[in-house]
PDB file of N, CA and C in Angstrom:
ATOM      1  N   UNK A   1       0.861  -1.177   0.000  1.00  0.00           N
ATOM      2  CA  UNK A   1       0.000   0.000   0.000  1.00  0.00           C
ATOM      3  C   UNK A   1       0.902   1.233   0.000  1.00  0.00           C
ATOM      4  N   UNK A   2       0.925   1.956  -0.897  1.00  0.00           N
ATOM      5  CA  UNK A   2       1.430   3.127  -1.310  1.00  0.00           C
ATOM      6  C   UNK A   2       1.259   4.318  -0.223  1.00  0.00           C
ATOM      7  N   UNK A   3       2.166   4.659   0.625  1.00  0.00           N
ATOM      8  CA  UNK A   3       2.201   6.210   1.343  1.00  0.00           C
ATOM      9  C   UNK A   3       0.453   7.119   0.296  1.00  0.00           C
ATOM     10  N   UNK A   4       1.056   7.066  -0.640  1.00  0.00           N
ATOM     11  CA  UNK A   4       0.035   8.199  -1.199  1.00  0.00           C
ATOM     12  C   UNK A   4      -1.451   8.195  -0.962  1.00  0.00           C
ATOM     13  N   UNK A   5      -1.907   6.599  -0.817  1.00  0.00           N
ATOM     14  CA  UNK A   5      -3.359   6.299  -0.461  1.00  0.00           C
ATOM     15  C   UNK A   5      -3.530   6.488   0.694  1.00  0.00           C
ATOM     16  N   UNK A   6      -2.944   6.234   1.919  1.00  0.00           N
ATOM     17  CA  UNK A   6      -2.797   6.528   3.276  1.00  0.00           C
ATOM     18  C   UNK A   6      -2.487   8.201   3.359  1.00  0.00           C
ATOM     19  N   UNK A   7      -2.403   8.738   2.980  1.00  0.00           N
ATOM     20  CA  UNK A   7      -2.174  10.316   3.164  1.00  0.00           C
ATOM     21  C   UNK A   7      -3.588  10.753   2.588  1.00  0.00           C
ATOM     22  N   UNK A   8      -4.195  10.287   1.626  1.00  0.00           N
ATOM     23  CA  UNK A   8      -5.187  10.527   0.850  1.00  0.00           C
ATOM     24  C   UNK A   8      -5.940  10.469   1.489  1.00  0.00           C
ATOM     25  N   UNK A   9      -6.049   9.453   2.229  1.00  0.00           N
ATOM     26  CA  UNK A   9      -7.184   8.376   2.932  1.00  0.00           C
ATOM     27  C   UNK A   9      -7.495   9.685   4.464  1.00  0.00           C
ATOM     28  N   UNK A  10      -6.096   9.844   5.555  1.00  0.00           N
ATOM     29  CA  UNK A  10      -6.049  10.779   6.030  1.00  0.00           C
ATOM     30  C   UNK A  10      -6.635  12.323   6.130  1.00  0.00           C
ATOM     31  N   UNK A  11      -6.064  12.548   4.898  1.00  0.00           N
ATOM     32  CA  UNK A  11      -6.336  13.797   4.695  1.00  0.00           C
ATOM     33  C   UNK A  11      -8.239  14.156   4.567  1.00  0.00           C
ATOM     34  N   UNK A  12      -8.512  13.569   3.854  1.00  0.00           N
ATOM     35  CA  UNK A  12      -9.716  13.206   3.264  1.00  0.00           C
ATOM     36  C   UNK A  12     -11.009  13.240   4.898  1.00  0.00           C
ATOM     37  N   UNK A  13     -10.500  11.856   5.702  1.00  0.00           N
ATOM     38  CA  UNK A  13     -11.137  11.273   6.367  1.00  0.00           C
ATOM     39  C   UNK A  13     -11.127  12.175   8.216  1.00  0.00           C
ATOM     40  N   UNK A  14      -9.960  12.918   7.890  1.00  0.00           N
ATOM     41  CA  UNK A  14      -9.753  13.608   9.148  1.00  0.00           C
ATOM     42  C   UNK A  14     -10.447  14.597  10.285  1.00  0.00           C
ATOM     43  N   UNK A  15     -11.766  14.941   8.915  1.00  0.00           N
ATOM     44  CA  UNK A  15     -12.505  15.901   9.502  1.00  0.00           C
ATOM     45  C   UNK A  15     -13.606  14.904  10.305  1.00  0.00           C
ATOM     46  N   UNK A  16     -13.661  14.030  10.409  1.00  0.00           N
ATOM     47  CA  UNK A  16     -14.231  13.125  11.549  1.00  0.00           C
ATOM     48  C   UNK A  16     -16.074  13.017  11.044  1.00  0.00           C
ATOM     49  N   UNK A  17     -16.301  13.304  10.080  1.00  0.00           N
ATOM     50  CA  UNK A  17     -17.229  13.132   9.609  1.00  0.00           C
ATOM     51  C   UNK A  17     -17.466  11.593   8.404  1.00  0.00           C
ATOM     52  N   UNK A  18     -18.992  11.488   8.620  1.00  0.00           N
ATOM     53  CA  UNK A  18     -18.961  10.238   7.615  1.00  0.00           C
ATOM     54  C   UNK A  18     -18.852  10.456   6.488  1.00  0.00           C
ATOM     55  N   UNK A  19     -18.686   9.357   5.849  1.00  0.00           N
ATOM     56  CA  UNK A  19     -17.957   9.416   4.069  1.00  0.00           C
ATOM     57  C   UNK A  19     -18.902   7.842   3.133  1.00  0.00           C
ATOM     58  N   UNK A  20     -19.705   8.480   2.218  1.00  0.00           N
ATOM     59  CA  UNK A  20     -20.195   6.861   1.838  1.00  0.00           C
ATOM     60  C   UNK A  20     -19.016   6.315   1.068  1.00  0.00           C
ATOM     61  N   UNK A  21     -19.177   5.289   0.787  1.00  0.00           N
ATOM     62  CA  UNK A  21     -18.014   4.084   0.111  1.00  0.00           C
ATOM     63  C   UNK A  21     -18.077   4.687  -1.091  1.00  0.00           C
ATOM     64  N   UNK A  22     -19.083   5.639  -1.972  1.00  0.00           N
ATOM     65  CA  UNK A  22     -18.590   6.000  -3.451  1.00  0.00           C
ATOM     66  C   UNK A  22     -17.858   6.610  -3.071  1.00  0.00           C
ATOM     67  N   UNK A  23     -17.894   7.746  -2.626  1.00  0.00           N
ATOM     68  CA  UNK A  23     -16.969   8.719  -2.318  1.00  0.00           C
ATOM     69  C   UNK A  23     -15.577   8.551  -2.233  1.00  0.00           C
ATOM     70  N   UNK A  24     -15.249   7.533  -1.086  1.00  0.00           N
ATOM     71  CA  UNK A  24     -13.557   7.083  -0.831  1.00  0.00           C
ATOM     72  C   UNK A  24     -13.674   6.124  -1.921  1.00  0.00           C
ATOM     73  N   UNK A  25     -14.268   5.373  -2.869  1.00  0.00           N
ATOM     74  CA  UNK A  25     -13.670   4.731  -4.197  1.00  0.00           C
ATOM     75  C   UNK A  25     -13.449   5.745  -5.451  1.00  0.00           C
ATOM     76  N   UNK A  26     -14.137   6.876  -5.171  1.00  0.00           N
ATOM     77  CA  UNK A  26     -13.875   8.443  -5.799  1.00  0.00           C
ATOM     78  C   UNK A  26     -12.711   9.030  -5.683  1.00  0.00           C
ATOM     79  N   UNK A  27     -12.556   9.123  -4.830  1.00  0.00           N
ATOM     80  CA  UNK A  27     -11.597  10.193  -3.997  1.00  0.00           C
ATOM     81  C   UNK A  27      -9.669   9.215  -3.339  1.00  0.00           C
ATOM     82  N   UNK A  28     -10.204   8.204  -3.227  1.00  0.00           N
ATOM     83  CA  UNK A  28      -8.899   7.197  -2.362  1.00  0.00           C
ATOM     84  C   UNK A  28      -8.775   6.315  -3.571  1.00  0.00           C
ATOM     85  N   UNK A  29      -9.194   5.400  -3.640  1.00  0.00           N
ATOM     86  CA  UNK A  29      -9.557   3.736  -4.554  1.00  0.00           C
ATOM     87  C   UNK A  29     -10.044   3.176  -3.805  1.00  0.00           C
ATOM     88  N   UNK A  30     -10.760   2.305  -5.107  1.00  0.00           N
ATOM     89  CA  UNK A  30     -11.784   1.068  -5.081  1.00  0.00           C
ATOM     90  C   UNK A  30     -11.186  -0.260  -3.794  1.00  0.00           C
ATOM     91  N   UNK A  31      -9.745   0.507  -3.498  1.00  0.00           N
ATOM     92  CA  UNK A  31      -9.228  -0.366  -2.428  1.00  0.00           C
ATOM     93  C   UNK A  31      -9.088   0.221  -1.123  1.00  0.00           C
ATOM     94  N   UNK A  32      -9.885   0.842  -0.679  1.00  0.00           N
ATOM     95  CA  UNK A  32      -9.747   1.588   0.247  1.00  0.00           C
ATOM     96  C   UNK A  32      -9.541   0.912   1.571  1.00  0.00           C
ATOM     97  N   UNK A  33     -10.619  -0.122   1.704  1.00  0.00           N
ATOM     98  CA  UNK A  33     -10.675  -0.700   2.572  1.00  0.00           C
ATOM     99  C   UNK A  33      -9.564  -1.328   3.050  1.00  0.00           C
ATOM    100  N   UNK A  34      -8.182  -2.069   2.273  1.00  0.00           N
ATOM    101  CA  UNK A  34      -7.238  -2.293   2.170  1.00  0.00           C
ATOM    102  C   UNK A  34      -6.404  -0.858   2.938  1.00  0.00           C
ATOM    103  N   UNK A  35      -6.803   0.089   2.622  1.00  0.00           N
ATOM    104  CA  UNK A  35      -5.815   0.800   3.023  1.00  0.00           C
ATOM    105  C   UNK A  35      -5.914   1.529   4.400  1.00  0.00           C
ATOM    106  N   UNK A  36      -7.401   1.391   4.710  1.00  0.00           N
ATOM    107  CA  UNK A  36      -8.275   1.659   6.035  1.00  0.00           C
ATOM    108  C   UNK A  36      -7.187   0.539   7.253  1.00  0.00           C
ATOM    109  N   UNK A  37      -6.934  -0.844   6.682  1.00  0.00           N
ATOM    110  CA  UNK A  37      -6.740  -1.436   7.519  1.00  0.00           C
ATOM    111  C   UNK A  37      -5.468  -1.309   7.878  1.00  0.00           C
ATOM    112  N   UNK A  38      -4.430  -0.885   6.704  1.00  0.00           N
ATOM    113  CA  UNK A  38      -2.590  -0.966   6.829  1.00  0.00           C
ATOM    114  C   UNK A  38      -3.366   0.595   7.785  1.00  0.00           C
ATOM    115  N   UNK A  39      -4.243   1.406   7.829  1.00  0.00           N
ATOM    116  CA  UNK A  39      -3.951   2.657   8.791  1.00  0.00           C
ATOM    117  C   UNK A  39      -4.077   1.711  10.028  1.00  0.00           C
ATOM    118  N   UNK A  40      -5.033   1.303  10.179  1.00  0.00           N
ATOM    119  CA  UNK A  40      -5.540   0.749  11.962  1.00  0.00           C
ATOM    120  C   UNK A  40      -4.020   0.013  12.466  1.00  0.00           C
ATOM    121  N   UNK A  41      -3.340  -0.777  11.916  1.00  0.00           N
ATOM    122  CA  UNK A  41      -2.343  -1.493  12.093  1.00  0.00           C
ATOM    123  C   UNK A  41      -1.464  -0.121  12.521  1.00  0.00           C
ATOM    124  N   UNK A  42      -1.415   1.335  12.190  1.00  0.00           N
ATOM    125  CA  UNK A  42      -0.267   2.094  12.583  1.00  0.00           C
ATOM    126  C   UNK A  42      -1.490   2.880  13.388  1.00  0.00           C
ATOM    127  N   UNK A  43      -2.304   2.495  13.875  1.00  0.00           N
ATOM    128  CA  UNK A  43      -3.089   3.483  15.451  1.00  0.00           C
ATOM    129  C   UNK A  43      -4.292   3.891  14.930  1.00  0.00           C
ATOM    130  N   UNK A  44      -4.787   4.245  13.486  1.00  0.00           N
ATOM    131  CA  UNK A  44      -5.172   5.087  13.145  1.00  0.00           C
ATOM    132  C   UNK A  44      -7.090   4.238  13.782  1.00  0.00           C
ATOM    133  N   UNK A  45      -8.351   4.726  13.929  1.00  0.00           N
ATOM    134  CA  UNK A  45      -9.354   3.941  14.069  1.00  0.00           C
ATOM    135  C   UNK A  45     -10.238   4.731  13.175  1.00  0.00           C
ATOM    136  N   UNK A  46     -11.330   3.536  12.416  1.00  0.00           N
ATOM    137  CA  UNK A  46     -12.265   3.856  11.777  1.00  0.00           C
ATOM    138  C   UNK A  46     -13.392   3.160  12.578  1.00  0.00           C
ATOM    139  N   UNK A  47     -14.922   3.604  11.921  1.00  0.00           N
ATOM    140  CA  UNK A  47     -16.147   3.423  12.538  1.00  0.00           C
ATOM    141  C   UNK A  47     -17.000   3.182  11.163  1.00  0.00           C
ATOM    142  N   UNK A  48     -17.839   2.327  10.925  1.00  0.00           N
ATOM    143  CA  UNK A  48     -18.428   1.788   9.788  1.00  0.00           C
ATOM    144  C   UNK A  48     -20.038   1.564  10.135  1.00  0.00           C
ATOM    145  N   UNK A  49     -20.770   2.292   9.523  1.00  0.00           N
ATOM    146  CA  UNK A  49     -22.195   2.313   9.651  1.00  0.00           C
ATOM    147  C   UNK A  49     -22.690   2.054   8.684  1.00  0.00           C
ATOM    148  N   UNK A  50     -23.763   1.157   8.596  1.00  0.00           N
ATOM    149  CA  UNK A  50     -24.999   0.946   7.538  1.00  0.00           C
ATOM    150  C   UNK A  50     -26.188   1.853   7.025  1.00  0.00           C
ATOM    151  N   UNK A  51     -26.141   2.336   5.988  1.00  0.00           N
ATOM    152  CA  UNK A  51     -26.785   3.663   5.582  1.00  0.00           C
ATOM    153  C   UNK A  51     -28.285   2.985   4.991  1.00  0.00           C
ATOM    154  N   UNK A  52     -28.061   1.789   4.125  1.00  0.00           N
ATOM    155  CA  UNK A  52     -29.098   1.080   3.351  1.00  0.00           C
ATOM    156  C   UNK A  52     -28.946  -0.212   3.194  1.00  0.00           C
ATOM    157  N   UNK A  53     -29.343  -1.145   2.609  1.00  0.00           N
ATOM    158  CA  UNK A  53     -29.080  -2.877   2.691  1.00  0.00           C
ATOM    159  C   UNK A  53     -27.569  -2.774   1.971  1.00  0.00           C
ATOM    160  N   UNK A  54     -27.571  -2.224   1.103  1.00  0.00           N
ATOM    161  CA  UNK A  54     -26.146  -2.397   0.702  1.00  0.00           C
ATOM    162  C   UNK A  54     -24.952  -1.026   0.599  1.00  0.00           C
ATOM    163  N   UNK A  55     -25.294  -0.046   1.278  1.00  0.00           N
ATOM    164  CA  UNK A  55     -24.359   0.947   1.364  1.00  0.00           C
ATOM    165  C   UNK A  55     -23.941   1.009   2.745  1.00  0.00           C
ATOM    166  N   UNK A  56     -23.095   1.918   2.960  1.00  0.00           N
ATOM    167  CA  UNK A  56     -22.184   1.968   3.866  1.00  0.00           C
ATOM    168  C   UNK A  56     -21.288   3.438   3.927  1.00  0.00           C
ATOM    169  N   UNK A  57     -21.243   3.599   5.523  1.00  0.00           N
ATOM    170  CA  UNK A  57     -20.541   5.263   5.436  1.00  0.00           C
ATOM    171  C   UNK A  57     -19.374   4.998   6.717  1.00  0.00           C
ATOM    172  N   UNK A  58     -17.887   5.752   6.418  1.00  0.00           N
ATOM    173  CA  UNK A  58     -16.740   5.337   7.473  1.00  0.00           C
ATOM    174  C   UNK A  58     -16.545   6.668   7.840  1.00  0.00           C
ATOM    175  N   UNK A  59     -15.902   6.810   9.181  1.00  0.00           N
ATOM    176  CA  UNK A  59     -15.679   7.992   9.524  1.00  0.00           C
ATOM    177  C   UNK A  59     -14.415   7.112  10.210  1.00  0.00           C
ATOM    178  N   UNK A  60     -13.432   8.299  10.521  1.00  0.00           N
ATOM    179  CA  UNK A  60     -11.798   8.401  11.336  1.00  0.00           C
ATOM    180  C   UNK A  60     -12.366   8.908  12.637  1.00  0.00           C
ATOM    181  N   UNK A  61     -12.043   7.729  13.381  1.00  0.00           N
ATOM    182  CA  UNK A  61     -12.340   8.478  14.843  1.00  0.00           C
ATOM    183  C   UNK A  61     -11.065   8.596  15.759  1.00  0.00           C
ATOM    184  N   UNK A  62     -10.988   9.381  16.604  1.00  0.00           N
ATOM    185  CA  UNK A  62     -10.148   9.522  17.393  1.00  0.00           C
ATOM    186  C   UNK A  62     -10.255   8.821  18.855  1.00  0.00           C
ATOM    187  N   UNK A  63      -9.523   8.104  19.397  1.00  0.00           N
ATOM    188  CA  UNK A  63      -9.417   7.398  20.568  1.00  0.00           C
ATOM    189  C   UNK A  63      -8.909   8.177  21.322  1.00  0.00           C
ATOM    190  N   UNK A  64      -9.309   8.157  22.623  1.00  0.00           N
ATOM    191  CA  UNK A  64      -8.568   9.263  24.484  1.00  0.00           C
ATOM    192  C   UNK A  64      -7.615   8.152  24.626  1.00  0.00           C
ATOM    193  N   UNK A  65      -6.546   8.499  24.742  1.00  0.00           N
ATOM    194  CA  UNK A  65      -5.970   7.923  25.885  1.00  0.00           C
ATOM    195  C   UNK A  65      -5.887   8.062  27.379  1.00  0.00           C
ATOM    196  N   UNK A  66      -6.232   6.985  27.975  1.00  0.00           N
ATOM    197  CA  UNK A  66      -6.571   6.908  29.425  1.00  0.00           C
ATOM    198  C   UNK A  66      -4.958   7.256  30.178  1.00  0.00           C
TER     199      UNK A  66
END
């Protein structure tokens, strides 16, 4: 996974708001999800909600540390 999709993905996703799946296959790639996960592996957390039977919206959330 390319730095560039992860910065993309970041940049994009940072304002902590939801995003439907066209959008980040718009905006990131059709592999996003792939690249959602190399983030979680370096800290980063996402949140995944069901909009309709088959859509879907992710938002970047931020975790407290205790």
């Amino acid at each position: 996974m390319t730095n560039n999709l992860s910065e993309r993905t970041i940049s994009l996703m940072s304002d902590g708001c939801w995003h439907p799946a066209n959008e980040l296959v718009e905006k990131i790639s059709h592999r996003f999800s792939a690249t959602m996960h190399v983030l979680k592996k370096r800290g980063y957390h996402f949140e995944k909600r069901k909009v309709t039977a088959q859509q879907y919206e992710y938002k970047m959330t931020v975790r407290e540390i205790a």
